[in-house]
Structure formats: C-alpha cells, structure tokens
N, C-alpha and C. Protein backbone atom coordinates (compact mmCIF):
# COMPACT_ATOMS: atom_id res chain seq x y z
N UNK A 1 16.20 -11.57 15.48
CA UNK A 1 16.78 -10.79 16.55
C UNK A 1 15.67 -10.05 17.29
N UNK A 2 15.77 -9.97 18.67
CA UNK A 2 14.60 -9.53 19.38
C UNK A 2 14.77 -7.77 19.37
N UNK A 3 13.41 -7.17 19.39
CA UNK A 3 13.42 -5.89 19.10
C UNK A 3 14.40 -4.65 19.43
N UNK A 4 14.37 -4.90 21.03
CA UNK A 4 15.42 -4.29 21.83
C UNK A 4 16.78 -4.69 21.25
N UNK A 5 16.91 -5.63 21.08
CA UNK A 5 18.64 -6.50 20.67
C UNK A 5 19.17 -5.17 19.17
N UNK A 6 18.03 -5.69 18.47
CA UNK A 6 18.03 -4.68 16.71
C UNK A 6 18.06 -2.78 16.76
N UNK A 7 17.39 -2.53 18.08
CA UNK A 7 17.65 -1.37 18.24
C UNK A 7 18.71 -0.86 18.88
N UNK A 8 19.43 -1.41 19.97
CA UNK A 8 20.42 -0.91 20.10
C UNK A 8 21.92 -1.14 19.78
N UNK A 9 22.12 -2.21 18.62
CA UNK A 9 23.19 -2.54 17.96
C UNK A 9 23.59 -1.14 17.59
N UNK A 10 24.95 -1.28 17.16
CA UNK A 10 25.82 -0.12 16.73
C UNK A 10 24.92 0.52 14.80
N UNK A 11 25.17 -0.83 14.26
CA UNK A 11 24.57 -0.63 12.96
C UNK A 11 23.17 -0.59 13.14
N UNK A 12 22.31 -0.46 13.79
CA UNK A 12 20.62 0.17 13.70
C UNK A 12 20.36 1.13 12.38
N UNK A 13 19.93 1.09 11.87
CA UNK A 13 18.98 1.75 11.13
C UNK A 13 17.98 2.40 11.08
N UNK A 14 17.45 3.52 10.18
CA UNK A 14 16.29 4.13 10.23
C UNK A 14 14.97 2.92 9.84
N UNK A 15 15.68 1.93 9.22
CA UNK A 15 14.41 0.71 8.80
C UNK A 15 14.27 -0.14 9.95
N UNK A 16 15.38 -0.39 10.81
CA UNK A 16 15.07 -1.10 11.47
C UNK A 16 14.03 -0.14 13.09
N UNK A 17 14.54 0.98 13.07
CA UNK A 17 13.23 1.59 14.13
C UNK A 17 12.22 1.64 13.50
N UNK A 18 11.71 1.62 11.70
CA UNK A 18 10.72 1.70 11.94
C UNK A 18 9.86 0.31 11.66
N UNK A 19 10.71 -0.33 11.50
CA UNK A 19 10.47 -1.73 11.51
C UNK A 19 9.98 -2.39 13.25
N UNK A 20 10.67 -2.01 14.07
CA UNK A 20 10.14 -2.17 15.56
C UNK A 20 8.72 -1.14 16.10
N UNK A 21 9.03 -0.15 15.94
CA UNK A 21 8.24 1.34 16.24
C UNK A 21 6.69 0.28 15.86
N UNK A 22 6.24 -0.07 14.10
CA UNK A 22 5.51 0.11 13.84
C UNK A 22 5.45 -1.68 13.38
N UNK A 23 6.30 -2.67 14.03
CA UNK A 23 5.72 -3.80 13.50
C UNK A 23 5.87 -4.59 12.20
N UNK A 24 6.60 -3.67 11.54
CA UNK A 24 6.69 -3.67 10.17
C UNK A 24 7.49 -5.16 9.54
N UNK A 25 7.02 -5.87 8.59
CA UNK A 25 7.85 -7.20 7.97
C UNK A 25 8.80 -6.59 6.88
N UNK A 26 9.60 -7.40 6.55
CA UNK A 26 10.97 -6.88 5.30
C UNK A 26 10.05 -6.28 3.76
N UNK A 27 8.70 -7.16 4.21
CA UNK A 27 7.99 -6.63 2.72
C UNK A 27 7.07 -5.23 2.72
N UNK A 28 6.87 -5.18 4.05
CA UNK A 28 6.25 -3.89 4.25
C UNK A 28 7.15 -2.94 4.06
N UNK A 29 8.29 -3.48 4.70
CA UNK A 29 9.52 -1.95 4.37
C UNK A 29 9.84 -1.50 2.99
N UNK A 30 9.84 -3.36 2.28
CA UNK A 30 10.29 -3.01 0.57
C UNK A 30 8.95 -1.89 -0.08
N UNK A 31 7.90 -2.28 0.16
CA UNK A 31 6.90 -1.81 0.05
C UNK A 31 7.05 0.41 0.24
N UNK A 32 7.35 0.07 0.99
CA UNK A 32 7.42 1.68 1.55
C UNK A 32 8.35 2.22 0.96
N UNK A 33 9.58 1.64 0.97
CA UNK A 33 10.50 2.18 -0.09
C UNK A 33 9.92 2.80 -1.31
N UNK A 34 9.25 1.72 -1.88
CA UNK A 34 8.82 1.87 -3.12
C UNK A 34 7.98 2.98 -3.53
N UNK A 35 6.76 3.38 -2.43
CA UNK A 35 5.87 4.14 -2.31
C UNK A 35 6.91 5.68 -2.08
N UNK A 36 7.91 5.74 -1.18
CA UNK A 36 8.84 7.09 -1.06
C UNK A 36 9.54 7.62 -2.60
N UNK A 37 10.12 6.34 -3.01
CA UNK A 37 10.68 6.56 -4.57
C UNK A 37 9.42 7.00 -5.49
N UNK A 38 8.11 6.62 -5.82
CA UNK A 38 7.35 6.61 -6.56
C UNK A 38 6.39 7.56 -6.12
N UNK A 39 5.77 9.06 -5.82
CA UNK A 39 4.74 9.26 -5.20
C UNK A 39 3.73 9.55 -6.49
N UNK A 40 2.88 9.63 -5.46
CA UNK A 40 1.29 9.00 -5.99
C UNK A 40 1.17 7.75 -6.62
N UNK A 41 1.94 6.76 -6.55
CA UNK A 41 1.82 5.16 -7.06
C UNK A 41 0.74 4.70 -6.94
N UNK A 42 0.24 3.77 -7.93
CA UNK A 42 -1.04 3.12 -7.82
C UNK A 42 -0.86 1.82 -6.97
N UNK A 43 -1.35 1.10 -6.42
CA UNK A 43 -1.57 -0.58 -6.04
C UNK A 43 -0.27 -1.26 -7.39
N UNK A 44 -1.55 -1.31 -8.64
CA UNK A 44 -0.72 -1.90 -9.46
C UNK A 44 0.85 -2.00 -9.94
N UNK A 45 0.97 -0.09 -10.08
CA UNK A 45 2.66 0.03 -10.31
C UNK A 45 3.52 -0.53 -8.98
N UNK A 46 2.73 -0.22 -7.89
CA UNK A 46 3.77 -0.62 -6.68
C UNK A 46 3.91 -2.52 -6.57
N UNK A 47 2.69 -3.02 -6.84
CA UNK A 47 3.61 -4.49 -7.51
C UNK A 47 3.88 -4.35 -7.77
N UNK A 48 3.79 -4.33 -8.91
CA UNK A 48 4.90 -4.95 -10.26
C UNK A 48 6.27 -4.22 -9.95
N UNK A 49 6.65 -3.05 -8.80
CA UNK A 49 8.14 -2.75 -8.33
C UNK A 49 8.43 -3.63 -8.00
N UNK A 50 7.63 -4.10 -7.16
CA UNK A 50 8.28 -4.72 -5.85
C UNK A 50 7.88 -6.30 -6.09
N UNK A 51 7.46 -7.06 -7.17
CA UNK A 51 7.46 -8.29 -8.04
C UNK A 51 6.15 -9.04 -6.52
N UNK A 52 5.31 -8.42 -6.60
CA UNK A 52 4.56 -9.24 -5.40
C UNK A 52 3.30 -9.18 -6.00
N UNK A 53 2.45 -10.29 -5.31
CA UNK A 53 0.73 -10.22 -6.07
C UNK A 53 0.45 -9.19 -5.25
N UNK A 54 -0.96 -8.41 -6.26
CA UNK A 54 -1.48 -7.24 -5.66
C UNK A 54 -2.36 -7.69 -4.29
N UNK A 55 -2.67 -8.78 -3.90
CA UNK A 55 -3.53 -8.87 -2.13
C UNK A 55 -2.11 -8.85 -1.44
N UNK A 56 -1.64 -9.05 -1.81
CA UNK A 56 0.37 -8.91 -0.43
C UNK A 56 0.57 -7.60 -0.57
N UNK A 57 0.55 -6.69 -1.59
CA UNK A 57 0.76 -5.44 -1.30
C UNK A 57 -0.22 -4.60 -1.03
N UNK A 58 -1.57 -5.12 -0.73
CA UNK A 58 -2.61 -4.28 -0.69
C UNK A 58 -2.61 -4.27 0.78
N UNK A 59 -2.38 -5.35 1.80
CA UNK A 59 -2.04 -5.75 2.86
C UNK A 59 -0.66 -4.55 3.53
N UNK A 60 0.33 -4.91 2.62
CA UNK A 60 1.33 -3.91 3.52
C UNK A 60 0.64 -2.63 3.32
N UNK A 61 -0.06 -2.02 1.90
CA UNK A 61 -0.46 -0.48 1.99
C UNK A 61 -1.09 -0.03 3.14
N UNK A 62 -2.47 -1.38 3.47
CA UNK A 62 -3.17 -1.00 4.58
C UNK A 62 -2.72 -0.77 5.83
N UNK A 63 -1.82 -1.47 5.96
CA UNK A 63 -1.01 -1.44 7.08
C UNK A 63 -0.19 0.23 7.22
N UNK A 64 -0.02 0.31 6.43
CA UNK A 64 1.67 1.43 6.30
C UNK A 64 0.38 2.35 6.70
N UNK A 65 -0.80 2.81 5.83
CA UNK A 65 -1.82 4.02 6.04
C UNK A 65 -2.35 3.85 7.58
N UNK A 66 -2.80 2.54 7.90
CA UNK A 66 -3.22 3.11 9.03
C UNK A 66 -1.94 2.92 10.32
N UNK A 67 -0.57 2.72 10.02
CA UNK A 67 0.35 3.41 10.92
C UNK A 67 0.92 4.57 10.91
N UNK A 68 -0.09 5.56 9.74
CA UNK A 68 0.08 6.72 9.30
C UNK A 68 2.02 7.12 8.63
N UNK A 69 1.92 5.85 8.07
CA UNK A 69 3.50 6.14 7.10
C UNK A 69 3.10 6.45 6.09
N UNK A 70 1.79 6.42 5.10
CA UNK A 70 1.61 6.48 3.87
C UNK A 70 -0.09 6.89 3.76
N UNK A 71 -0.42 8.47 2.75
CA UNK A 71 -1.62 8.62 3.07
C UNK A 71 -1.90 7.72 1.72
N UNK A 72 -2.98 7.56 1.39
CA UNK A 72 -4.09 6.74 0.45
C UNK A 72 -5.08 7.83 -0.11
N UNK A 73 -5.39 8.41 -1.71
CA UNK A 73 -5.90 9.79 -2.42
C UNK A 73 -6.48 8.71 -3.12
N UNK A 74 -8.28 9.05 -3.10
CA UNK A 74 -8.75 8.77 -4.30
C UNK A 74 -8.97 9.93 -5.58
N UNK A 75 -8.56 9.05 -6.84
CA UNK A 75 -8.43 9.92 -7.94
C UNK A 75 -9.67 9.64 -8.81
N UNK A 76 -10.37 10.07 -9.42
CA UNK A 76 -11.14 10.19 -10.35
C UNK A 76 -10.95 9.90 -11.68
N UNK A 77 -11.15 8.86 -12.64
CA UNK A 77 -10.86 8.94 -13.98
C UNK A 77 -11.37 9.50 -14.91
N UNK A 78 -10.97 10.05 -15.83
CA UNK A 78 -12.00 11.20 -16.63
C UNK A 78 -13.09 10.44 -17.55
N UNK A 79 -12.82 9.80 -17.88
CA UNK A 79 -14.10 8.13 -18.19
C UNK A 79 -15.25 7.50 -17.19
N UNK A 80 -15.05 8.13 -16.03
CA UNK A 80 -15.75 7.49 -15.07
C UNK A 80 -14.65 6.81 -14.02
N UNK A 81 -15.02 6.10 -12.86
CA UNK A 81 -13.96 5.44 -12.03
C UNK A 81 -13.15 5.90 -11.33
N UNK A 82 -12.56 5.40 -10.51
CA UNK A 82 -11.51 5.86 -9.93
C UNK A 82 -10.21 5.02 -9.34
N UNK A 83 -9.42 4.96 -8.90
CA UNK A 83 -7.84 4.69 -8.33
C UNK A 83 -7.82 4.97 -7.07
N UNK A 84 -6.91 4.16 -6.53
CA UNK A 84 -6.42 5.07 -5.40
C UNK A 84 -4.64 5.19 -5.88
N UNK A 85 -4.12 6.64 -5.37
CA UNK A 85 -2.77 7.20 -5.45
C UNK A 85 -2.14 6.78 -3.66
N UNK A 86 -0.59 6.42 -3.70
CA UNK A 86 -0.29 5.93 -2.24
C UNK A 86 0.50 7.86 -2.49
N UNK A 87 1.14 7.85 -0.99
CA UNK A 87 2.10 8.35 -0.79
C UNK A 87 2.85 8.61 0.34
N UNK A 88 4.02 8.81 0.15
CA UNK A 88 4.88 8.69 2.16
C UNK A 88 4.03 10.13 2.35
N UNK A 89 3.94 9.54 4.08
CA UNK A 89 3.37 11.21 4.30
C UNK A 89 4.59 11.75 4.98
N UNK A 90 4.68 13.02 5.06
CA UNK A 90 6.09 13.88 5.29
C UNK A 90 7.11 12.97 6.50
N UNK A 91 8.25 13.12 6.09
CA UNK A 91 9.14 12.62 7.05
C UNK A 91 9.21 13.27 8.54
N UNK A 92 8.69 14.73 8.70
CA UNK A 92 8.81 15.45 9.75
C UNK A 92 7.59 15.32 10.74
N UNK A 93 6.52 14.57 9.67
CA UNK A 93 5.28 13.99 10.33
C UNK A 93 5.51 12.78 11.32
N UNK A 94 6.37 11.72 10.37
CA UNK A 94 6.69 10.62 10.80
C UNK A 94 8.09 10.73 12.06
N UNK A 95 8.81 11.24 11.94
CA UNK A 95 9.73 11.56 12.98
C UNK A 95 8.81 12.19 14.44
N UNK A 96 8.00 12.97 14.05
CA UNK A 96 7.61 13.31 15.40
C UNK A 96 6.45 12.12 16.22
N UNK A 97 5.81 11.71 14.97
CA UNK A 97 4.99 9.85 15.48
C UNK A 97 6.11 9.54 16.31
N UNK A 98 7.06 9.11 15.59
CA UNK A 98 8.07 8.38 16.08
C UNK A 98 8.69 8.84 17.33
N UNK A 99 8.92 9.48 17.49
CA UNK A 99 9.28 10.05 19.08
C UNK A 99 8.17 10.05 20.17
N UNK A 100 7.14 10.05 19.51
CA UNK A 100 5.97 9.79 20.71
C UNK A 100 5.89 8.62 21.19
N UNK A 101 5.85 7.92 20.12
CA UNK A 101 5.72 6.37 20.34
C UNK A 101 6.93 5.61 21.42
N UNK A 102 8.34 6.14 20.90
CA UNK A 102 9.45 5.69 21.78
C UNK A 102 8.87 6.37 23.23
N UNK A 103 8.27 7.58 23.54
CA UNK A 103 8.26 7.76 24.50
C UNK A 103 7.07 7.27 25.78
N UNK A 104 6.04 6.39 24.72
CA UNK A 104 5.50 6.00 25.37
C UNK A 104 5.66 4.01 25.69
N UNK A 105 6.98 3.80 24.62
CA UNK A 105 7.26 2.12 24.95
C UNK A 105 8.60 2.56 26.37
N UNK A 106 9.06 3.60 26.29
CA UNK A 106 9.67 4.39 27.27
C UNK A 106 8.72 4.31 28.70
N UNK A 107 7.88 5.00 29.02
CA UNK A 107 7.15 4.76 29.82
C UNK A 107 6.53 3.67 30.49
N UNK A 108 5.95 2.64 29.44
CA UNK A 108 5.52 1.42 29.82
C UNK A 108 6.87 0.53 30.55
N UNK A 109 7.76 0.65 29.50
CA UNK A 109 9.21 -0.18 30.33
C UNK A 109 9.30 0.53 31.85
N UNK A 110 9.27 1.76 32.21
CA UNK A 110 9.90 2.20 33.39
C UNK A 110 8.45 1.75 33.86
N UNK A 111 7.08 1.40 33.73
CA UNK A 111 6.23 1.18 34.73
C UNK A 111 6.60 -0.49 35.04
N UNK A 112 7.06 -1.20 34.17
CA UNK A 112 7.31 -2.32 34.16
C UNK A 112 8.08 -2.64 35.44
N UNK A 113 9.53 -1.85 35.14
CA UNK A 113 10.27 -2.32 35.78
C UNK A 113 10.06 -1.69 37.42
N UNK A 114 9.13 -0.42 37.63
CA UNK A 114 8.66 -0.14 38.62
C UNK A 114 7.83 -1.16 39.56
N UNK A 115 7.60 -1.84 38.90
CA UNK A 115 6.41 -2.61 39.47
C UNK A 115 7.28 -4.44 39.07
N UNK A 116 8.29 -4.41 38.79
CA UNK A 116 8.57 -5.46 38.84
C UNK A 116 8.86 -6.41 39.97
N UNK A 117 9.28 -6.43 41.19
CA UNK A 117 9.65 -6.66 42.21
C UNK A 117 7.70 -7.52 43.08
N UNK A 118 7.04 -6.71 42.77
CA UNK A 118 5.60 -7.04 43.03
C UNK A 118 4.81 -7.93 41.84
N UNK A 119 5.17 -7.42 40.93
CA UNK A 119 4.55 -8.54 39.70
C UNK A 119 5.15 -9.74 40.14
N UNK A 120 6.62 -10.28 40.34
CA UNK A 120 7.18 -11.95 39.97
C UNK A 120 6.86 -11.76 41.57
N UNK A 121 6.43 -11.70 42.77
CA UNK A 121 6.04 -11.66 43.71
C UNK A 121 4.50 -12.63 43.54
N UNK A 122 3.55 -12.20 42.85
CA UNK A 122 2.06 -12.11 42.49
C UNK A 122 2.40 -13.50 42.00
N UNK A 123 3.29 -13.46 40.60
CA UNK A 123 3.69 -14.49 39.91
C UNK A 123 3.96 -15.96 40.29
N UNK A 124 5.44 -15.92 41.32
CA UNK A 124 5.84 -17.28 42.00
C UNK A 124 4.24 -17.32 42.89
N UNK A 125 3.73 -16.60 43.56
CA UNK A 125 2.73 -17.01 44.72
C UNK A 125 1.52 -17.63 43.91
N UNK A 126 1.17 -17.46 43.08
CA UNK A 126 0.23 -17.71 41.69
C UNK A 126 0.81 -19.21 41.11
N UNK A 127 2.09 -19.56 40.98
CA UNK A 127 2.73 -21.06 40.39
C UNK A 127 2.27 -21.78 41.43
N UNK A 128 2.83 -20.96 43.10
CA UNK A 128 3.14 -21.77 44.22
C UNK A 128 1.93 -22.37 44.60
N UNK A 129 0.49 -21.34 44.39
CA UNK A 129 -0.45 -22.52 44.63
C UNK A 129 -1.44 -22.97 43.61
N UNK A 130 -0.53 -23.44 42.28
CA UNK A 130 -1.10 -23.91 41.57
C UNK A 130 -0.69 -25.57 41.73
N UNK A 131 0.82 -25.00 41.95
CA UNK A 131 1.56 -26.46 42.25
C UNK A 131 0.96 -27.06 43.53
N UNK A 132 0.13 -26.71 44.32
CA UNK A 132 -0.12 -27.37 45.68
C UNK A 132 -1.58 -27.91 45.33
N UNK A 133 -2.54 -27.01 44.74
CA UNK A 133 -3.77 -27.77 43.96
C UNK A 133 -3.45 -29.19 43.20
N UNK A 134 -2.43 -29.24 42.57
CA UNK A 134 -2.32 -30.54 42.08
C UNK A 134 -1.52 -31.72 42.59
C-alpha cells in the first residue's frame, strides 16, 4: 500500500506513521518493539527476541539510532571489554521529530503542487522534443 494510501486509512496506526515518517520495514518495527519492551538490550538478547541473525538486527539497530528512535550506550565489562546497551529514546522526543518531519513532507507537497502546472509543462515540452529527435 502506497504511503499516503496507509496514512490516511481510518485504521492507521502509530507503526504505520512511523513506518512512513522514517522508512521503516515490518522487521525494523519488530525490532523496536523489542528494544521499547527490553531497555538497555544488548544486540544479542534483541535477536534471539525477535528469532533473527545478529547482521539483520544490527542493520535495523543502525538504522532506528541514526533515525534517532533508539540511543546506542557503550558499557564497560568489569573483566575488560565492552557491549553496547540499545534503548527507545523518550517518546516526547520522538513525537516532536515526528511533527517536524510531517511538517516538512507538508511543505515539500504544497511546493509540489505549487509548481505543478509548470513542472508537467517543462515535462510534455521535454517528451515533445524528444519524440521529434527521433
């Protein structure tokens, strides 16, 4: 289902905006779940939740941190070594991302459609003499 279509159905969801907002696949979401239920989760425990090899979930972590859904803590082991700990970062963090972001796919649509009338203008005249070159 195309993005717009999923967002404004009656049944929308908080997974499915942030599934559009930020790009997100069904495993990144399972993923995040997992990380909200579990905080400070390691890599390892968050497989074995979510039954996936650790490079597929190391992939959604990277992802989720740098769309700033989930920070990433390195821990220290008292043996030497270290971990990294995941965790959701605050929901009140992420709600206000989230409203920026709508307001700037907000913006781009109204420049879109501002300028639409001159874009498929540019467009057909751009086919029209491509079709006459050949």
């Amino acid at each position: 289902m195309d993005s717009i279509q999923l967002l404004t159905k009656k049944s929308a969801s908080c997974a499915d905006l942030l599934s559009c907002l930020y790009n997100l696949k069904p495993t990144d979401l399972e993923v995040l779940l997992e990380v909200t239920r579990n905080e400070n989760a390691t890599l390892d425990e968050i497989a074995k939740l979510v039954q996936r090899d650790r490079s597929s979930v190391h992939r959604c972590l990277s992802k989720l941190v740098s769309a700033n859904l989930v920070t990433k803590q390195t821990k220290t082991l008292k043996n030497g070594g270290y971990y990294h700990a995941y965790s959701m970062v605050e929901l009140a963090t992420i709600k206000r991302h989230a409203k920026e972001r709508v307001k700037e796919i907000t913006e781009s649509l109204e420049a879109l459609i501002n300028n639409f009338e001159s874009d498929l203008k540019k467009h057909l005249e751009s086919n029209n003499e491509k079709m006459r070159q050949e």
